[in-house]
Each structure stands twice: as structure tokens, then as C-alpha cells.
PDB file of N, CA and C in Angstrom:
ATOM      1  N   UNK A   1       4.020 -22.595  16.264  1.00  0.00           N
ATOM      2  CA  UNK A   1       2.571 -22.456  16.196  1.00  0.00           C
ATOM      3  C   UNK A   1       2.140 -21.190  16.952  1.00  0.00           C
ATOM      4  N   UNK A   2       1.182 -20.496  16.318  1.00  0.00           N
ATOM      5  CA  UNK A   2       0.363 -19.596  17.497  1.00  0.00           C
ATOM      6  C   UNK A   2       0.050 -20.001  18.076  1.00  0.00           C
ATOM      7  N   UNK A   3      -0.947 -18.947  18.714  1.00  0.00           N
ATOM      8  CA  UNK A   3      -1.830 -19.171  19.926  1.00  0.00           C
ATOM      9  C   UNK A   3      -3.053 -19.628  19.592  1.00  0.00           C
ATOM     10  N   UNK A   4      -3.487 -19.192  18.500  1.00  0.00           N
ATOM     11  CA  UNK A   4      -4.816 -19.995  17.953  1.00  0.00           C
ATOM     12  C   UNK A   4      -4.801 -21.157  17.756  1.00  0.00           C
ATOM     13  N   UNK A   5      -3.202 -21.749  17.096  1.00  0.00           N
ATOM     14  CA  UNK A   5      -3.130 -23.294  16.788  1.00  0.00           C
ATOM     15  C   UNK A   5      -3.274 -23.866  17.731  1.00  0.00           C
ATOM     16  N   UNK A   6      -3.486 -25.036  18.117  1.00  0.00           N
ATOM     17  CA  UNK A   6      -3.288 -26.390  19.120  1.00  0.00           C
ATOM     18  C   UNK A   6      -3.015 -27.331  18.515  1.00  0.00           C
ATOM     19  N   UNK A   7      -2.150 -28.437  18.941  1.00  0.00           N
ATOM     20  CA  UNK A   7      -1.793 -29.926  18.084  1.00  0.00           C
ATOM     21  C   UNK A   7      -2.690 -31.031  19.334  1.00  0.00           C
ATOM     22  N   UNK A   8      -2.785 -32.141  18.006  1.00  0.00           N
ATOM     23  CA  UNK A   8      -3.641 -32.896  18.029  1.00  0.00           C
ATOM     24  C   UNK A   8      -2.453 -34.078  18.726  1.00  0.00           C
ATOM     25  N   UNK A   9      -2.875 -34.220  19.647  1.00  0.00           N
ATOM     26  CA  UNK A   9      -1.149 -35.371  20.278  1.00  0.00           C
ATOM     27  C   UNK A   9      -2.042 -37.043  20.702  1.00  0.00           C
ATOM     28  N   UNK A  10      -2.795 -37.027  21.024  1.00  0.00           N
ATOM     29  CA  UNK A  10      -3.600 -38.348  21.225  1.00  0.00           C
ATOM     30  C   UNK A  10      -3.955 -38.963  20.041  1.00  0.00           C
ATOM     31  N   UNK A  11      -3.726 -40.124  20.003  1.00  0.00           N
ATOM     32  CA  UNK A  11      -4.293 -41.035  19.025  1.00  0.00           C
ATOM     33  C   UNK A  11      -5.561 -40.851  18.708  1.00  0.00           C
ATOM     34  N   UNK A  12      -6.660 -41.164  20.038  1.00  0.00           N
ATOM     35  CA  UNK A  12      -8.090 -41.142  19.816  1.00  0.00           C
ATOM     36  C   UNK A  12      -8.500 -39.904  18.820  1.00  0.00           C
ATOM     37  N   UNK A  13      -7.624 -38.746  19.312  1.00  0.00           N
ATOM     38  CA  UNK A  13      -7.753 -37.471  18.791  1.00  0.00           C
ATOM     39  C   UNK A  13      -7.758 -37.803  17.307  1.00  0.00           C
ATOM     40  N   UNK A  14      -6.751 -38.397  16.861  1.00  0.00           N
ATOM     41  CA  UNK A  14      -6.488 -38.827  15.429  1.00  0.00           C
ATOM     42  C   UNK A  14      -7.850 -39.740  14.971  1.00  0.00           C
ATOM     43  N   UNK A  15      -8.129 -40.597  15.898  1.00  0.00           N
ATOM     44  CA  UNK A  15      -8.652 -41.366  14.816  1.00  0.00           C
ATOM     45  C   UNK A  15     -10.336 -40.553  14.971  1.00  0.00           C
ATOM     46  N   UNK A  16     -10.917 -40.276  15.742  1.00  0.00           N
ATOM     47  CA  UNK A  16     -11.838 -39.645  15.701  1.00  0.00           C
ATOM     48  C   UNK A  16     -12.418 -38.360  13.913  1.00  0.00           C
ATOM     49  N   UNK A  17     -10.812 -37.718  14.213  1.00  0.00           N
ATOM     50  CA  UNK A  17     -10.618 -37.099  13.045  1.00  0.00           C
ATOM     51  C   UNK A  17     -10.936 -38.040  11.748  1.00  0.00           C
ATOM     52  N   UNK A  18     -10.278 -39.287  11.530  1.00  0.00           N
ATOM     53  CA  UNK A  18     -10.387 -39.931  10.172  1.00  0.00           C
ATOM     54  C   UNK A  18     -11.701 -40.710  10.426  1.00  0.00           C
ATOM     55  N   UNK A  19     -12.642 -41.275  11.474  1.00  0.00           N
ATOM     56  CA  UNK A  19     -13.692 -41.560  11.345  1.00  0.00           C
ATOM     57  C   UNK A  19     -14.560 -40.629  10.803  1.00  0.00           C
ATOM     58  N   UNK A  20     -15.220 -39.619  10.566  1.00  0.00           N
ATOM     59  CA  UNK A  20     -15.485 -38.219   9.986  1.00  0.00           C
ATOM     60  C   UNK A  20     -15.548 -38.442   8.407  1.00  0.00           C
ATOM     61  N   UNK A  21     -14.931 -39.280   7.553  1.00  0.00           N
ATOM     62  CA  UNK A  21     -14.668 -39.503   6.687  1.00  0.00           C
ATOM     63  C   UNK A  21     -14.787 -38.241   5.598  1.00  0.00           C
ATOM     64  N   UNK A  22     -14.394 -37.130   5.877  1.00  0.00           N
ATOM     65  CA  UNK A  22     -14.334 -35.430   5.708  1.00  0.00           C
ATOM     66  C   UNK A  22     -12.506 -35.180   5.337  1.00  0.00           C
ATOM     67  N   UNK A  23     -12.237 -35.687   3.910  1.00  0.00           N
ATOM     68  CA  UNK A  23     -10.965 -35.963   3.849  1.00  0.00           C
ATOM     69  C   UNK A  23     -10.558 -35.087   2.180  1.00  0.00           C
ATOM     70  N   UNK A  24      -9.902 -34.802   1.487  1.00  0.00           N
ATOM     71  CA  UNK A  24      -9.268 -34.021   0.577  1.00  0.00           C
ATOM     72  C   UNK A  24      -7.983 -34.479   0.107  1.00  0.00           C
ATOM     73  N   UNK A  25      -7.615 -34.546  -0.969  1.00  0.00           N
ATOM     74  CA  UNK A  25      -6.596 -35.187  -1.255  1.00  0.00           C
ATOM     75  C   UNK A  25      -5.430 -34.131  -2.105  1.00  0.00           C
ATOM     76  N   UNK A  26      -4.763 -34.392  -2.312  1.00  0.00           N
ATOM     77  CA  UNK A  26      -3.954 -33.210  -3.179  1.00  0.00           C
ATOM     78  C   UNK A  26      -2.589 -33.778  -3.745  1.00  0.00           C
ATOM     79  N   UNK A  27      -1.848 -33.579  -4.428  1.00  0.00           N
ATOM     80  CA  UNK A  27      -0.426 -34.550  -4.867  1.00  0.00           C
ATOM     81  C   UNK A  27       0.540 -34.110  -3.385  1.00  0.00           C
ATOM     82  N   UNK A  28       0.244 -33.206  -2.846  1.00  0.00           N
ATOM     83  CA  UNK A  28       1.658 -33.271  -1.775  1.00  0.00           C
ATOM     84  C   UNK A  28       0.887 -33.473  -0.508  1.00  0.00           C
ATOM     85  N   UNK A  29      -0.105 -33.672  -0.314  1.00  0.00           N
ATOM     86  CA  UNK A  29      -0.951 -34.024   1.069  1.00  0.00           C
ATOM     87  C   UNK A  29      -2.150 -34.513   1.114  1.00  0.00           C
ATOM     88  N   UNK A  30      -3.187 -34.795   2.518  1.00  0.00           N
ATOM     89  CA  UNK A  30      -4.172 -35.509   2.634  1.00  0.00           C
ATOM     90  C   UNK A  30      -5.103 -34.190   3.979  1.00  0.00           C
ATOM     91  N   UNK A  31      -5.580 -33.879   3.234  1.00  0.00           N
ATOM     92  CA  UNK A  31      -6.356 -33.257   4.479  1.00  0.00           C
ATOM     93  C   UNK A  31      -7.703 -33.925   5.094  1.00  0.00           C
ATOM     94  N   UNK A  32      -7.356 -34.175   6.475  1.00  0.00           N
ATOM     95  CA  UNK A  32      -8.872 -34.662   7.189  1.00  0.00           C
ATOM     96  C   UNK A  32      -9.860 -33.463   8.032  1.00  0.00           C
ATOM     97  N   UNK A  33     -10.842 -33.433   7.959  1.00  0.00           N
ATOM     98  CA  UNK A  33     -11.366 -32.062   9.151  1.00  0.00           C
ATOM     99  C   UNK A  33     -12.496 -32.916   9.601  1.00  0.00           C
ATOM    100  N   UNK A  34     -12.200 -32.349  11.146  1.00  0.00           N
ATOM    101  CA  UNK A  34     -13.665 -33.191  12.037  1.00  0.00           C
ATOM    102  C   UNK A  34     -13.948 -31.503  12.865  1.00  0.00           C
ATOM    103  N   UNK A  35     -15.635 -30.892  12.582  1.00  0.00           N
ATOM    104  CA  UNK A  35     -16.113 -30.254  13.329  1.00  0.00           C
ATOM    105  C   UNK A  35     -16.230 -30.599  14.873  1.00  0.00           C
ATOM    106  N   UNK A  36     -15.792 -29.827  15.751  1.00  0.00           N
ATOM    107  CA  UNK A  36     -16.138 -30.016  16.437  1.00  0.00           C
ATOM    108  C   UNK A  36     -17.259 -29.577  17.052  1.00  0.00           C
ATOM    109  N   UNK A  37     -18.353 -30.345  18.054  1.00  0.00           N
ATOM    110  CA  UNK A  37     -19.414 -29.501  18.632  1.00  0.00           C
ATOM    111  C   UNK A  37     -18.997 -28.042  19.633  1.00  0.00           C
ATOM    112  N   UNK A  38     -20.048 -27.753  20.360  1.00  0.00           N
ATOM    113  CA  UNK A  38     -19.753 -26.386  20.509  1.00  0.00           C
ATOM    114  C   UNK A  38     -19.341 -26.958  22.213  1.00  0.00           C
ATOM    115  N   UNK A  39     -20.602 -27.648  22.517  1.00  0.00           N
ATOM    116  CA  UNK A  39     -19.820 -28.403  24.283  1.00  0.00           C
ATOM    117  C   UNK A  39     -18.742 -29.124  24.086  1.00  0.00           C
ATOM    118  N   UNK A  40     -18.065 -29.612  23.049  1.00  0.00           N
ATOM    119  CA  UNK A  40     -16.949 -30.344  23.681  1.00  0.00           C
ATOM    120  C   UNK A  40     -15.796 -29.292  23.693  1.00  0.00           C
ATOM    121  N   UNK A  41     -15.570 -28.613  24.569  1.00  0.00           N
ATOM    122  CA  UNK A  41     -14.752 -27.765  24.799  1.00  0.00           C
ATOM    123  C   UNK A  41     -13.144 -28.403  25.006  1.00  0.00           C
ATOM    124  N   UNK A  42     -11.952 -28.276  25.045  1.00  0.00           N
ATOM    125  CA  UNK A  42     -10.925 -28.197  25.619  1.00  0.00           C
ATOM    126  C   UNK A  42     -10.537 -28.078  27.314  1.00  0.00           C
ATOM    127  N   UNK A  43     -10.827 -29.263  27.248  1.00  0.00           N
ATOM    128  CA  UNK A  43     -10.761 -28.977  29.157  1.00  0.00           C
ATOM    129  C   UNK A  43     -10.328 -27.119  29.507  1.00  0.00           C
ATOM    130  N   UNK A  44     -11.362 -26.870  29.624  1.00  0.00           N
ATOM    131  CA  UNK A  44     -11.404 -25.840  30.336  1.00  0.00           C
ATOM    132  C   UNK A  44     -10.779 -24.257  29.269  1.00  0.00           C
ATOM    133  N   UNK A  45     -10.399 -25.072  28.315  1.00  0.00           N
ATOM    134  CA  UNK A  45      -9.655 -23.695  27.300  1.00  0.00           C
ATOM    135  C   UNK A  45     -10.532 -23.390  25.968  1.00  0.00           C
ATOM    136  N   UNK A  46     -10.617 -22.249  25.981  1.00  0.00           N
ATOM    137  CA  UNK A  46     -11.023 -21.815  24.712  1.00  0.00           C
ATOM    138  C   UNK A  46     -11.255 -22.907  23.625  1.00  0.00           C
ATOM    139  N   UNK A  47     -12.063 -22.630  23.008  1.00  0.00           N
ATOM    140  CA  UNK A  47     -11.989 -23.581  21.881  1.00  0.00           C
ATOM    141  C   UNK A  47     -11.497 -23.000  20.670  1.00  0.00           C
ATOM    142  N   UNK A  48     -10.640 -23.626  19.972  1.00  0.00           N
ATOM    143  CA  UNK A  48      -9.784 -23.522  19.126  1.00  0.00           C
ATOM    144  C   UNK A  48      -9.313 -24.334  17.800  1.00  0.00           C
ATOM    145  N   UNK A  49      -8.965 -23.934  16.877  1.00  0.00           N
ATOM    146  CA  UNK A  49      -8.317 -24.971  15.842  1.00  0.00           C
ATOM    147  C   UNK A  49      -7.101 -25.853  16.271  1.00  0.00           C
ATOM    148  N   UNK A  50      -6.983 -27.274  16.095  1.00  0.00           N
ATOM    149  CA  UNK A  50      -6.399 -27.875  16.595  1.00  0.00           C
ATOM    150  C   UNK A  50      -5.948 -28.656  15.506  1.00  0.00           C
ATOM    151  N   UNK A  51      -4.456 -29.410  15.290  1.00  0.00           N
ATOM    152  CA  UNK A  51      -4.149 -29.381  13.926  1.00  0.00           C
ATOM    153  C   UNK A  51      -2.878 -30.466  14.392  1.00  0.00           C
ATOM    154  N   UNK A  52      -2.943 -31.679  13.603  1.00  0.00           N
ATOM    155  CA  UNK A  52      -2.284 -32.876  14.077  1.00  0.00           C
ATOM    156  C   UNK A  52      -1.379 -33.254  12.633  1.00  0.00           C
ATOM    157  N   UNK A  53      -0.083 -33.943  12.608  1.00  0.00           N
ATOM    158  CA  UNK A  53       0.317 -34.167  11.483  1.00  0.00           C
ATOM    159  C   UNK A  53       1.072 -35.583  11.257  1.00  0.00           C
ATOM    160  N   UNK A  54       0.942 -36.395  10.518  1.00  0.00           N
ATOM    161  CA  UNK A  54       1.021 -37.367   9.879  1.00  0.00           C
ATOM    162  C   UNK A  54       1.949 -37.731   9.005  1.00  0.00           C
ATOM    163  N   UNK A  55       2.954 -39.182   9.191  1.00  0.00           N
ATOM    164  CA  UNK A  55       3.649 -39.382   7.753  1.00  0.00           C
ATOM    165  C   UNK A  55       3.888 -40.725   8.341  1.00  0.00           C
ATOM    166  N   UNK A  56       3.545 -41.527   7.291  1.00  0.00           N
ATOM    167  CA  UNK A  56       3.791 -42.861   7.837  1.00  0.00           C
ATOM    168  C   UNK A  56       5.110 -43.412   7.197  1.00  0.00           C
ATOM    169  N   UNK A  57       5.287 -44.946   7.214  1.00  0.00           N
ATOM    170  CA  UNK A  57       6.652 -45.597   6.645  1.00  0.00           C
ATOM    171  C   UNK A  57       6.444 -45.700   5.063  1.00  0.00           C
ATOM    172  N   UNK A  58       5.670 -45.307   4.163  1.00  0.00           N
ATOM    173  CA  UNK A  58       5.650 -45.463   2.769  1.00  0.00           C
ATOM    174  C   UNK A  58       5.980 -44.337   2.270  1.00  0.00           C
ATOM    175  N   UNK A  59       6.539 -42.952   3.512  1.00  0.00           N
ATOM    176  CA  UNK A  59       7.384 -42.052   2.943  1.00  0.00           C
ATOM    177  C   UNK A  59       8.956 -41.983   3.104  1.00  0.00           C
ATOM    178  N   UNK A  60       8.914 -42.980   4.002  1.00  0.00           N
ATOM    179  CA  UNK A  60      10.602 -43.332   4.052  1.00  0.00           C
ATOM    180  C   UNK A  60      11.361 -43.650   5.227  1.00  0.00           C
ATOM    181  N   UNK A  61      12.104 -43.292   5.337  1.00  0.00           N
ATOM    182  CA  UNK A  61      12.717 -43.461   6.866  1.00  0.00           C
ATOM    183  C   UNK A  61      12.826 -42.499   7.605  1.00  0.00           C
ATOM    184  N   UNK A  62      12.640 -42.362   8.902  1.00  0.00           N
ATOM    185  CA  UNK A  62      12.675 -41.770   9.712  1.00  0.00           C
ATOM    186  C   UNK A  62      13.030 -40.496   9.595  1.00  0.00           C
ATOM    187  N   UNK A  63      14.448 -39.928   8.862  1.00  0.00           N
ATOM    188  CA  UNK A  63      14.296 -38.894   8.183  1.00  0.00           C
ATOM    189  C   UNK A  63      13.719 -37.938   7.477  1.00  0.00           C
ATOM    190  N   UNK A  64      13.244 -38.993   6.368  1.00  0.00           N
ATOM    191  CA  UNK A  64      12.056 -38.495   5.376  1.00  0.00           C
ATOM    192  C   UNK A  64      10.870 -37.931   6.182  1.00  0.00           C
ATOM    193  N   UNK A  65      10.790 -39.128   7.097  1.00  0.00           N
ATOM    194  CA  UNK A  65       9.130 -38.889   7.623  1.00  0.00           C
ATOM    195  C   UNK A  65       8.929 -37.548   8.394  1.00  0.00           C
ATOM    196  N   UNK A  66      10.422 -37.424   9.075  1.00  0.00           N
ATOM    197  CA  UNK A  66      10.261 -35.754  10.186  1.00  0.00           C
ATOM    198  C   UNK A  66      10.686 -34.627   9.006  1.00  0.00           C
ATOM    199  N   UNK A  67      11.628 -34.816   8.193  1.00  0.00           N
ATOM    200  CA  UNK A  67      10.856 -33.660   7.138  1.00  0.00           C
ATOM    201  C   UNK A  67       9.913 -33.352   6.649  1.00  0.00           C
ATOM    202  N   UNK A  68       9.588 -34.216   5.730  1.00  0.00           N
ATOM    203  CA  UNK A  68       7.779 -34.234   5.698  1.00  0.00           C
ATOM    204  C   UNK A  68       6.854 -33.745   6.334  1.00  0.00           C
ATOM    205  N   UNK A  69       6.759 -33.898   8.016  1.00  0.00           N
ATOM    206  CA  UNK A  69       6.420 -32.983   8.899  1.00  0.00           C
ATOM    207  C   UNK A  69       6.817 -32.096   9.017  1.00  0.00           C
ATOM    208  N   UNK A  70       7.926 -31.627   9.003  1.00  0.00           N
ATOM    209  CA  UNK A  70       7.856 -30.372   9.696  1.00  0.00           C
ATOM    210  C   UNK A  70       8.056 -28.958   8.368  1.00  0.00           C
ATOM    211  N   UNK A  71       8.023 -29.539   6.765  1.00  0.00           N
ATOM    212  CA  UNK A  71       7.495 -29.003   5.982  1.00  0.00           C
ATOM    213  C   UNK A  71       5.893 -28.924   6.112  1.00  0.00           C
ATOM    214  N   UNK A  72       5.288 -29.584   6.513  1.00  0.00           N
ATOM    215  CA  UNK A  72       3.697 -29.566   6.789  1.00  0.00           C
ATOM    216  C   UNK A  72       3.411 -28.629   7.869  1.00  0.00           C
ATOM    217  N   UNK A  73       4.233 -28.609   8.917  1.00  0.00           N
ATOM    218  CA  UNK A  73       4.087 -27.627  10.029  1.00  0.00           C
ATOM    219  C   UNK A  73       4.219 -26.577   9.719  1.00  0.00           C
ATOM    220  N   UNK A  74       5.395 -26.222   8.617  1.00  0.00           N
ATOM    221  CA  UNK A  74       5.462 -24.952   8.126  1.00  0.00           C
ATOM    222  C   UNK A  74       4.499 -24.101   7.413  1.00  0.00           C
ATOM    223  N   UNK A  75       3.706 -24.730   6.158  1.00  0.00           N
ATOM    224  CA  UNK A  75       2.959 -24.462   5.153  1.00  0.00           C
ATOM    225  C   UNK A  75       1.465 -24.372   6.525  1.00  0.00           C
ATOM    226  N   UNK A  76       1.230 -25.247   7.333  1.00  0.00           N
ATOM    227  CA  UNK A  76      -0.097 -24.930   8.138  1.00  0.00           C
ATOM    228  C   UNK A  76       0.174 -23.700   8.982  1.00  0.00           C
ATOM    229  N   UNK A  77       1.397 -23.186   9.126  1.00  0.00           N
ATOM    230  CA  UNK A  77       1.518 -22.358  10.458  1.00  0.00           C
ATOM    231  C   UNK A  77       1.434 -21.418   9.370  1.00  0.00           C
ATOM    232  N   UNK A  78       1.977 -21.230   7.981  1.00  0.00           N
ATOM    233  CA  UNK A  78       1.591 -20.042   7.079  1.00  0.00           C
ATOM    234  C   UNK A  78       0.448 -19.534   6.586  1.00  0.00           C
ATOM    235  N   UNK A  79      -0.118 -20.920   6.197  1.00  0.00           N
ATOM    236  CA  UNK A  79      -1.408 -20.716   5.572  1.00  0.00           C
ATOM    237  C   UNK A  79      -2.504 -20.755   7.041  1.00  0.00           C
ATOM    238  N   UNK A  80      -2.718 -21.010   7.993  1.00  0.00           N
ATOM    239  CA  UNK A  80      -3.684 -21.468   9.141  1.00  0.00           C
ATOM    240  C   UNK A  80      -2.998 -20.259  10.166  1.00  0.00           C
ATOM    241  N   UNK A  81      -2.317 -19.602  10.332  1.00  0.00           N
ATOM    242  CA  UNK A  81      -1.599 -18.888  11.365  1.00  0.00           C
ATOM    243  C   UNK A  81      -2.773 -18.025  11.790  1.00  0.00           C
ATOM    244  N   UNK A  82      -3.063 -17.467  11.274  1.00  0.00           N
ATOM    245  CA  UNK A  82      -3.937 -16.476  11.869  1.00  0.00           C
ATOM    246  C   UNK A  82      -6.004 -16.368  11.704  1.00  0.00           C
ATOM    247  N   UNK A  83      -6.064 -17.794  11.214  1.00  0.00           N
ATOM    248  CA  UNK A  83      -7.209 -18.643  11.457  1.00  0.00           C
ATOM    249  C   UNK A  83      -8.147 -17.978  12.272  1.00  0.00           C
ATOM    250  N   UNK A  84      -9.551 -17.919  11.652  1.00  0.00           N
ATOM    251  CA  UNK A  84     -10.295 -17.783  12.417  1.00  0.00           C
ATOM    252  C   UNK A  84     -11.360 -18.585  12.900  1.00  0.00           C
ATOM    253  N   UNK A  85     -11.016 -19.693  12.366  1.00  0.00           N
ATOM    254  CA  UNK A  85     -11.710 -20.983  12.344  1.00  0.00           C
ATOM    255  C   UNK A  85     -11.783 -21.103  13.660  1.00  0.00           C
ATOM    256  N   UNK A  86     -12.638 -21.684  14.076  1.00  0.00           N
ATOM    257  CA  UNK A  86     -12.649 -22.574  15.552  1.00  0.00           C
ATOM    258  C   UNK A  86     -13.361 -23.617  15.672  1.00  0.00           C
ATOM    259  N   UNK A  87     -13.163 -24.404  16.856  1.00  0.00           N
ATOM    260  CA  UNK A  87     -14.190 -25.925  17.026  1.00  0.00           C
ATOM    261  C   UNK A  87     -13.971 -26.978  15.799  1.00  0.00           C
ATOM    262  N   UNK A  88     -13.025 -26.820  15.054  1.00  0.00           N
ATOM    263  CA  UNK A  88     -12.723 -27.850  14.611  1.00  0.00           C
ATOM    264  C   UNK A  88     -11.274 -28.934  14.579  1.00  0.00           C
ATOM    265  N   UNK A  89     -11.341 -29.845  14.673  1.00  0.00           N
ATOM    266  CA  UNK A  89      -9.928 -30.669  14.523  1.00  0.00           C
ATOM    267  C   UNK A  89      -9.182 -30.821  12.680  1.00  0.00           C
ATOM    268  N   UNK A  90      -8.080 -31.167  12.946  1.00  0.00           N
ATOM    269  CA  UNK A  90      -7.566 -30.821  11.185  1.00  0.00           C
ATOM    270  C   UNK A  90      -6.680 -31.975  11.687  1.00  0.00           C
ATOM    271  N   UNK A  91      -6.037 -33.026  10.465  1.00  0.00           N
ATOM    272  CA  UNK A  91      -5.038 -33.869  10.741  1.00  0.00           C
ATOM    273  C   UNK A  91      -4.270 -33.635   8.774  1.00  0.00           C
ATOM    274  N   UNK A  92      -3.029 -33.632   8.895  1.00  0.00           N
ATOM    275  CA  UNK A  92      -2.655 -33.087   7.835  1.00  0.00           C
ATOM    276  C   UNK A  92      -1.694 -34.666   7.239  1.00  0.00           C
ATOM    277  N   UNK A  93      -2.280 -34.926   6.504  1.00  0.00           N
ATOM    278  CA  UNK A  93      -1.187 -36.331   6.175  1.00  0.00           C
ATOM    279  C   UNK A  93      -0.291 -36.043   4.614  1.00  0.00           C
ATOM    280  N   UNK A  94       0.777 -36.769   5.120  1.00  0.00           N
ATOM    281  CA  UNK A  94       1.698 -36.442   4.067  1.00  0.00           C
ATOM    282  C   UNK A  94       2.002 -37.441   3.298  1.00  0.00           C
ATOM    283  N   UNK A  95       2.040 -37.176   1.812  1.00  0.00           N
ATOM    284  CA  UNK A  95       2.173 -38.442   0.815  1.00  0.00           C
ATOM    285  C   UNK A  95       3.861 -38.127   0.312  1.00  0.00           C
ATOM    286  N   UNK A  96       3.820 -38.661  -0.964  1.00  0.00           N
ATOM    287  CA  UNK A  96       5.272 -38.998  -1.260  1.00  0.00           C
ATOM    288  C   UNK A  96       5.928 -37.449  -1.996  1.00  0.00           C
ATOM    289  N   UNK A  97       5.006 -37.166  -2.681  1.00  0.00           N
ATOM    290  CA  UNK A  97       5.031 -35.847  -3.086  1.00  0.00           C
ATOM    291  C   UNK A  97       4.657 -34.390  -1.667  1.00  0.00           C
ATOM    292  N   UNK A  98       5.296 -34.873  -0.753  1.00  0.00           N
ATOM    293  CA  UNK A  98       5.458 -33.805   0.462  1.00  0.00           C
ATOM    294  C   UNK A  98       6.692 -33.431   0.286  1.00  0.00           C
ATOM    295  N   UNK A  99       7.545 -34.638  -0.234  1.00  0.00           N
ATOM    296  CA  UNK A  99       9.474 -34.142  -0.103  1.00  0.00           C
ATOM    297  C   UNK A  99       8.966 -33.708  -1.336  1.00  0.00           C
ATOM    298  N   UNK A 100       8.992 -33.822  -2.641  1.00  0.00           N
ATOM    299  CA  UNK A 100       9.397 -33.598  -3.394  1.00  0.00           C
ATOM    300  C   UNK A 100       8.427 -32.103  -4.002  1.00  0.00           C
ATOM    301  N   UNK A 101       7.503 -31.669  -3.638  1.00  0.00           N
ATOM    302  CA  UNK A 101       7.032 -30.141  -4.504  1.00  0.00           C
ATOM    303  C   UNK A 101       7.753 -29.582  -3.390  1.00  0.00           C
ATOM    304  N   UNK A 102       7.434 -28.165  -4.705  1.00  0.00           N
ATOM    305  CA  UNK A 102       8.077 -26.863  -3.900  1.00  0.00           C
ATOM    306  C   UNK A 102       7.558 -26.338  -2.885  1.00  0.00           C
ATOM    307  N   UNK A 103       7.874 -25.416  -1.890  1.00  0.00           N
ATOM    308  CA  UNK A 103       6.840 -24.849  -0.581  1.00  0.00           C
ATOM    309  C   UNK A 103       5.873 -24.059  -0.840  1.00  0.00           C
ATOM    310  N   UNK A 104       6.075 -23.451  -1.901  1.00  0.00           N
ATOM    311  CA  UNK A 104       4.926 -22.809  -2.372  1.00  0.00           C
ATOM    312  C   UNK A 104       3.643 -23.427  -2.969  1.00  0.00           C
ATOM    313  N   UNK A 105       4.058 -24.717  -3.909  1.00  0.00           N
ATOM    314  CA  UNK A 105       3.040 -25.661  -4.556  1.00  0.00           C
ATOM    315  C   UNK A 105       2.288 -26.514  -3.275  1.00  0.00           C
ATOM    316  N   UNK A 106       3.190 -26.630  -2.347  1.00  0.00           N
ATOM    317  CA  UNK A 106       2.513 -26.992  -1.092  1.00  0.00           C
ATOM    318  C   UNK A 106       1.414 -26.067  -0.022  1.00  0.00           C
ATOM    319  N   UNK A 107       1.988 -25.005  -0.159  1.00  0.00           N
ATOM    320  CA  UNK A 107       1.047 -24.076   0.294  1.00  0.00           C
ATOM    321  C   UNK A 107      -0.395 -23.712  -0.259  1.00  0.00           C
ATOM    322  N   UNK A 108      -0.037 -23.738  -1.567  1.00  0.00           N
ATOM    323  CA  UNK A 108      -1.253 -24.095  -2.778  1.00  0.00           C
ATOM    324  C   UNK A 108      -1.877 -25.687  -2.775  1.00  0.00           C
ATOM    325  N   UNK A 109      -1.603 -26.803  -1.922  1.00  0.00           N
ATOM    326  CA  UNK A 109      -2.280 -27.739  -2.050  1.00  0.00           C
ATOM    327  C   UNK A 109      -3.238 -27.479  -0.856  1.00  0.00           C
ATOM    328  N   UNK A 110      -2.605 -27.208   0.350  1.00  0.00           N
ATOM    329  CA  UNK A 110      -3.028 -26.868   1.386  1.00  0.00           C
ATOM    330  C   UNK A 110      -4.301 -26.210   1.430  1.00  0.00           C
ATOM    331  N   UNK A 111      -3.755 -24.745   0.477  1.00  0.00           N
ATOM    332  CA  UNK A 111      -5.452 -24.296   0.544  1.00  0.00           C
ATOM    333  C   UNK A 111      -6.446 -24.696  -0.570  1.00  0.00           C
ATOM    334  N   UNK A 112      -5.777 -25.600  -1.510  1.00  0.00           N
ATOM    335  CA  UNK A 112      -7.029 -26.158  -2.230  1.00  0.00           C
ATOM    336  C   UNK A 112      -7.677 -26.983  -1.508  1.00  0.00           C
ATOM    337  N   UNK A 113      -7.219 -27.637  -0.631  1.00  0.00           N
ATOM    338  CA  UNK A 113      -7.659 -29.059  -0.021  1.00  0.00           C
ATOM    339  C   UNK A 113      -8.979 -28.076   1.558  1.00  0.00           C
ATOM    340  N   UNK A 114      -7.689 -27.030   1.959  1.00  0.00           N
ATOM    341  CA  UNK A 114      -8.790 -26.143   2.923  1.00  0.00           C
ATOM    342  C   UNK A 114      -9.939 -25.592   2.270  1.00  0.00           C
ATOM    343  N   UNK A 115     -10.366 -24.852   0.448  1.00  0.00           N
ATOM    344  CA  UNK A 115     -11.342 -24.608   0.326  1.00  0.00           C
ATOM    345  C   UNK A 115     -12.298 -26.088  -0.185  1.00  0.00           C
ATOM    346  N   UNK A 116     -11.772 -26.954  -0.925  1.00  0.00           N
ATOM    347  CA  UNK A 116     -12.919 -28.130  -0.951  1.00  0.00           C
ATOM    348  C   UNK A 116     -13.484 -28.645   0.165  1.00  0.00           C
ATOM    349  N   UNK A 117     -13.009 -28.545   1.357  1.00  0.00           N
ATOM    350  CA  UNK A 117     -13.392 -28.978   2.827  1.00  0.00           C
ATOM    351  C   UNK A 117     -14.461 -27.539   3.229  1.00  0.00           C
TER     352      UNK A 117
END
């Protein structure tokens, strides 16, 4: 990740994000986005895009599920790397079609799902 990125590591963090109900769907992923306000800062750090990722047990086993991620980590750190977004949270969820398209068709879901949001 850059320096612009931040990950989303708290639960609350998560669910805050899917309360928002600000969600996008795509065949290889699920995008959620929660604005953030301008005072709720980052204890004390810059405010920044912050970007959390997701795969539950209906993508497989344990295996599956950390590929899945860390193909998602890849395609956000490509497509989001140099972001100028700020103050908002992103949670990136992965469906069944995360293993199976190509990285590129993924990169292309990514930013369809980033311009409908």
C-alpha cells in the first residue's frame, strides 16, 4: 500500500462502512464507500483513504479466501494507488468470481463499481 492508502482493521470500522448502505456490485466484487466527515479525523493523522478487504466462507477455504484478498489488494493498490480521494472509508468484498476473472477484468470491475459510487 502507499502512503495515501490506510486499511480498515476494526470491525466497527467495517460495519459502520456497510451501515451507509452506499454499496456496488460487480461479478468479481462488492464495493462499499462510507464518506467520511471532515472532524472525524484519524487520531491525529491526516485524513486519508482508508480501504478494508473482505472474503467470507462461501468463497472457500482458507486458501481461497487469502487469495481472493490479496488479488483485491492488488487491483486496489493499482487502480486507488495514487488516489486523490480523501475522508472516505472503502471496504472491498469479494464474491466467487474474485478467483476466477482475469486481473485485468478485475481491475475493470473495480473501477466500474468506483465510478457508480
Amino acid at each position: 500500500m502507499t502512503a495515501a492508502l490506510q486499511r480498515l482493521r476494526k470491525r466497527s470500522e467495517f460495519l459502520a462502512v456497510a451501515a451507509t448502505n452506499r454499496r456496488s456490485t460487480t461479478p468479481g466484487l462488492v464495493l462499499q464507500i462510507r464518506r467520511r466527515a471532515d472532524g472525524e479525523a484519524l487520531s491525529g493523522q491526516d485524513p486519508a483513504l482508508r480501504v478494508g478487504f473482505t472474503a467470507t466462507k462461501k468463497i472457500g477455504n482458507a486458501v481461497h479466501r487469502n487469495r481472493a484478498r490479496r488479488r483485491l489488494r492488488a487491483a486496489v493498490h493499482e487502480v486507488l494507488g495514487n488516489a486523490g480521494a480523501t475522508n472516505a472509508d472503502i471496504v472491498v468484498v469479494a464474491r466467487q468470481g474474485t478467483l476466477q476473472r482475469g486481473f485485468t477484468e478485475l481491475k475493470a470491475d473495480l473501477e466500474t463499481a468506483l465510478r457508480r459510487l
